[in-house]
C-alpha atoms as a PDB file:
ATOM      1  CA  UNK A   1      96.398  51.090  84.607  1.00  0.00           C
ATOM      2  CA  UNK A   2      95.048  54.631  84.804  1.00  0.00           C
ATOM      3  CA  UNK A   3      98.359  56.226  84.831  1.00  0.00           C
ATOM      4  CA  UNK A   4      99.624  54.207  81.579  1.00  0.00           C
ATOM      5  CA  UNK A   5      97.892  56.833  79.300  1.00  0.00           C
ATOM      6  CA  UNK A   6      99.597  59.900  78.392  1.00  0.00           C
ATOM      7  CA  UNK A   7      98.014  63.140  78.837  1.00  0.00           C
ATOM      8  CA  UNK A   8      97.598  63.418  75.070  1.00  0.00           C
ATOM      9  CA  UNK A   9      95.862  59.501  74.682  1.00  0.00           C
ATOM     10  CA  UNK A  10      93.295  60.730  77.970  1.00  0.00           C
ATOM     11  CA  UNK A  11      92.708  63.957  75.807  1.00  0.00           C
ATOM     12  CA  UNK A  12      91.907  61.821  72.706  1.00  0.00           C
ATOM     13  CA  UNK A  13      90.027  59.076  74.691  1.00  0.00           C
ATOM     14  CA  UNK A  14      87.655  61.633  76.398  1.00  0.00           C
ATOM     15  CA  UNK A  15      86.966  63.880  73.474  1.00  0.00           C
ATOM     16  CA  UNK A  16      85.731  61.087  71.624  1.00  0.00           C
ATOM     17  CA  UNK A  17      83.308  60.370  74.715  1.00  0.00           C
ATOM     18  CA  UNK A  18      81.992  63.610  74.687  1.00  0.00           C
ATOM     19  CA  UNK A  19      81.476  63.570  70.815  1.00  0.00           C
ATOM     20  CA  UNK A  20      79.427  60.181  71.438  1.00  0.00           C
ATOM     21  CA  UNK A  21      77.359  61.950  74.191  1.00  0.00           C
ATOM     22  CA  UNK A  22      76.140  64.692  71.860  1.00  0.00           C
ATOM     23  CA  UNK A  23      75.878  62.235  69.026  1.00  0.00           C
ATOM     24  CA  UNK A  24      73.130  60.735  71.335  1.00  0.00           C
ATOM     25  CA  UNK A  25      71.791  63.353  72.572  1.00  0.00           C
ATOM     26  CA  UNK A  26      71.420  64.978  68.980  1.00  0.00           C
ATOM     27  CA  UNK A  27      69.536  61.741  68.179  1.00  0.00           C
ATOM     28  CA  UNK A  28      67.432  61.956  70.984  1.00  0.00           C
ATOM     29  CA  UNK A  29      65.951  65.273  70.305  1.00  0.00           C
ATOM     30  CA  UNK A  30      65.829  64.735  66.173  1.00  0.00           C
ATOM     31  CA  UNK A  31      63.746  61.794  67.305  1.00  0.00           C
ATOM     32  CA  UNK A  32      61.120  63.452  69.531  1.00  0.00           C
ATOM     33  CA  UNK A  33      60.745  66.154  66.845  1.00  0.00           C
ATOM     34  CA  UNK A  34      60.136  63.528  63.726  1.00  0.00           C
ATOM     35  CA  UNK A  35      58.358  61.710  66.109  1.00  0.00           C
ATOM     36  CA  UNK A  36      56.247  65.064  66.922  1.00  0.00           C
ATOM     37  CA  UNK A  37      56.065  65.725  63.405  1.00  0.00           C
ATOM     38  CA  UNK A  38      54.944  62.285  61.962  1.00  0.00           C
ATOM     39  CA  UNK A  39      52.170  62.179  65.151  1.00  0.00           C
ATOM     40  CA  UNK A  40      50.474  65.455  63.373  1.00  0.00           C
ATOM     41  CA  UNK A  41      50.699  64.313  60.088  1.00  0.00           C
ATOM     42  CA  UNK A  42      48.851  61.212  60.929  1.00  0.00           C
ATOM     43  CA  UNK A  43      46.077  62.514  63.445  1.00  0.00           C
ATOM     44  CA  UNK A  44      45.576  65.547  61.241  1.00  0.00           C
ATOM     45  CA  UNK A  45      45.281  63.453  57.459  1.00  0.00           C
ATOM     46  CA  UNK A  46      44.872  59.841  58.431  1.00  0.00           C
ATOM     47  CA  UNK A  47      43.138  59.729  62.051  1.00  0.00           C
ATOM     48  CA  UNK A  48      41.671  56.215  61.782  1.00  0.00           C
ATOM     49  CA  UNK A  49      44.718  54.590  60.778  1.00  0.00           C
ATOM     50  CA  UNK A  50      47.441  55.048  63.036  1.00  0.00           C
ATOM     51  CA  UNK A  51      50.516  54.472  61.245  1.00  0.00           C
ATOM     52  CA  UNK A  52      52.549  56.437  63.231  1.00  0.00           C
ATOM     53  CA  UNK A  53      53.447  53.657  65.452  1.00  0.00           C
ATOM     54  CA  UNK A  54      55.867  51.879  63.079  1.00  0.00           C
ATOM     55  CA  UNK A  55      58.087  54.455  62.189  1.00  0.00           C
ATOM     56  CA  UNK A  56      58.162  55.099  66.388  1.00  0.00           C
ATOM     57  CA  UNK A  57      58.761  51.826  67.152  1.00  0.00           C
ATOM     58  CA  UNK A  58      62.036  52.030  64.793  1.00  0.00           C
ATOM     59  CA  UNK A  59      63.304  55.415  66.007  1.00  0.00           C
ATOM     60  CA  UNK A  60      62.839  53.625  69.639  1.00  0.00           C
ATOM     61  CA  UNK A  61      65.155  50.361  68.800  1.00  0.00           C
ATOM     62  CA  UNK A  62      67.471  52.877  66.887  1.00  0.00           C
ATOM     63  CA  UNK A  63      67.802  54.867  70.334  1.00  0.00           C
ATOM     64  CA  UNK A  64      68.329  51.912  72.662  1.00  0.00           C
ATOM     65  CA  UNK A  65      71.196  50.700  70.354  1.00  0.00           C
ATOM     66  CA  UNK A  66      72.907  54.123  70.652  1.00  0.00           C
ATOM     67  CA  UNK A  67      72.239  54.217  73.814  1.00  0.00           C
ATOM     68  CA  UNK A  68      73.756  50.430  74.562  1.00  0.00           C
ATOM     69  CA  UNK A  69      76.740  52.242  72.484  1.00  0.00           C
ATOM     70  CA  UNK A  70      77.704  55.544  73.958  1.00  0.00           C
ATOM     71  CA  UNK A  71      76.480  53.894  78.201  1.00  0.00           C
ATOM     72  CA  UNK A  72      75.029  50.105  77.867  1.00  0.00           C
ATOM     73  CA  UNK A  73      78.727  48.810  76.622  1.00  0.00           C
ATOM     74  CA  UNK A  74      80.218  49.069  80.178  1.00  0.00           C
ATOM     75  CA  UNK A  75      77.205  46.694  81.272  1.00  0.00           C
ATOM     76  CA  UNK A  76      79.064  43.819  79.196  1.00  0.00           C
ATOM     77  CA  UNK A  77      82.014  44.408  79.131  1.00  0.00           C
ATOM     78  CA  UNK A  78      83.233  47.259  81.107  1.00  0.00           C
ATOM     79  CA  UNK A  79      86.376  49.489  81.418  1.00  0.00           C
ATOM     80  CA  UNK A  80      89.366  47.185  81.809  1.00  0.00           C
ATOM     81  CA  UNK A  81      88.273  45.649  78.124  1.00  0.00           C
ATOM     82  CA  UNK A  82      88.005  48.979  76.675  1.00  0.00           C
ATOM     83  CA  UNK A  83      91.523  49.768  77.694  1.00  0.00           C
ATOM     84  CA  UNK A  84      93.382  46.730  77.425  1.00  0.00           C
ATOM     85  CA  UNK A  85      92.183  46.882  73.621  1.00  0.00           C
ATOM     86  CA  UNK A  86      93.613  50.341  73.153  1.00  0.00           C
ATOM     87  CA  UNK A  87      96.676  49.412  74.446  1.00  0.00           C
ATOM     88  CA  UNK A  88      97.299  46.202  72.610  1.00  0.00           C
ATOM     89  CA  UNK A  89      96.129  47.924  69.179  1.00  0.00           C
ATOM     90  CA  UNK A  90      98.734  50.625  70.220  1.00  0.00           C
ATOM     91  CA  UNK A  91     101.436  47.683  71.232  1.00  0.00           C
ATOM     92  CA  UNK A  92     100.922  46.300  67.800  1.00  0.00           C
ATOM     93  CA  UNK A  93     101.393  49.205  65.761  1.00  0.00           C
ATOM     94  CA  UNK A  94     103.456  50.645  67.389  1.00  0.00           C
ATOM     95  CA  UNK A  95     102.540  54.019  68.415  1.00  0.00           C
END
């Protein structure tokens, strides 16, 4: 099945792999920096309440689902599903 895919389709196919890698890893890094961020505020203004947590707690469930997106996906359904929808969406238009 590998050697289906034109040089030009592989091309496409991993350089929208890499852009979902540093999509991640963009979001990991914004995260620990708001995350940084809203920790001072807090502690520094509000140190008996710590409402930090809630906003952390969402930035956490928003990482795991990009995560499950861009490496979790091949856990459920792996490769062979991935391609065999690309080629029958390129079978039906077409392409």
């Amino acid at each position: 099945m590998e050697g289906d895919y034109t040089e030009e389709q592989k091309y496409v196919l991993a350089k929208k792999r890499v852009e979902k890698l540093q999509g991640f890893y963009v979001h990991v890094i914004l995260s620990i920096i708001v995350t940084v961020f809203l920790m001072f505020i807090n502690l520094k203004f509000t140190p008996k309440t710590l409402w930090f947590w809630f906003p952390l707690i969402g930035m956490g469930l928003g990482l795991f689902f990009h995560w499950f997106d861009v490496f979790g996906a091949d856990l459920v359904f792996g490769k062979e599903w991935e391609k065999k929808k690309i080629e029958k969406y390129m079978d039906n238009n077409k392409f």
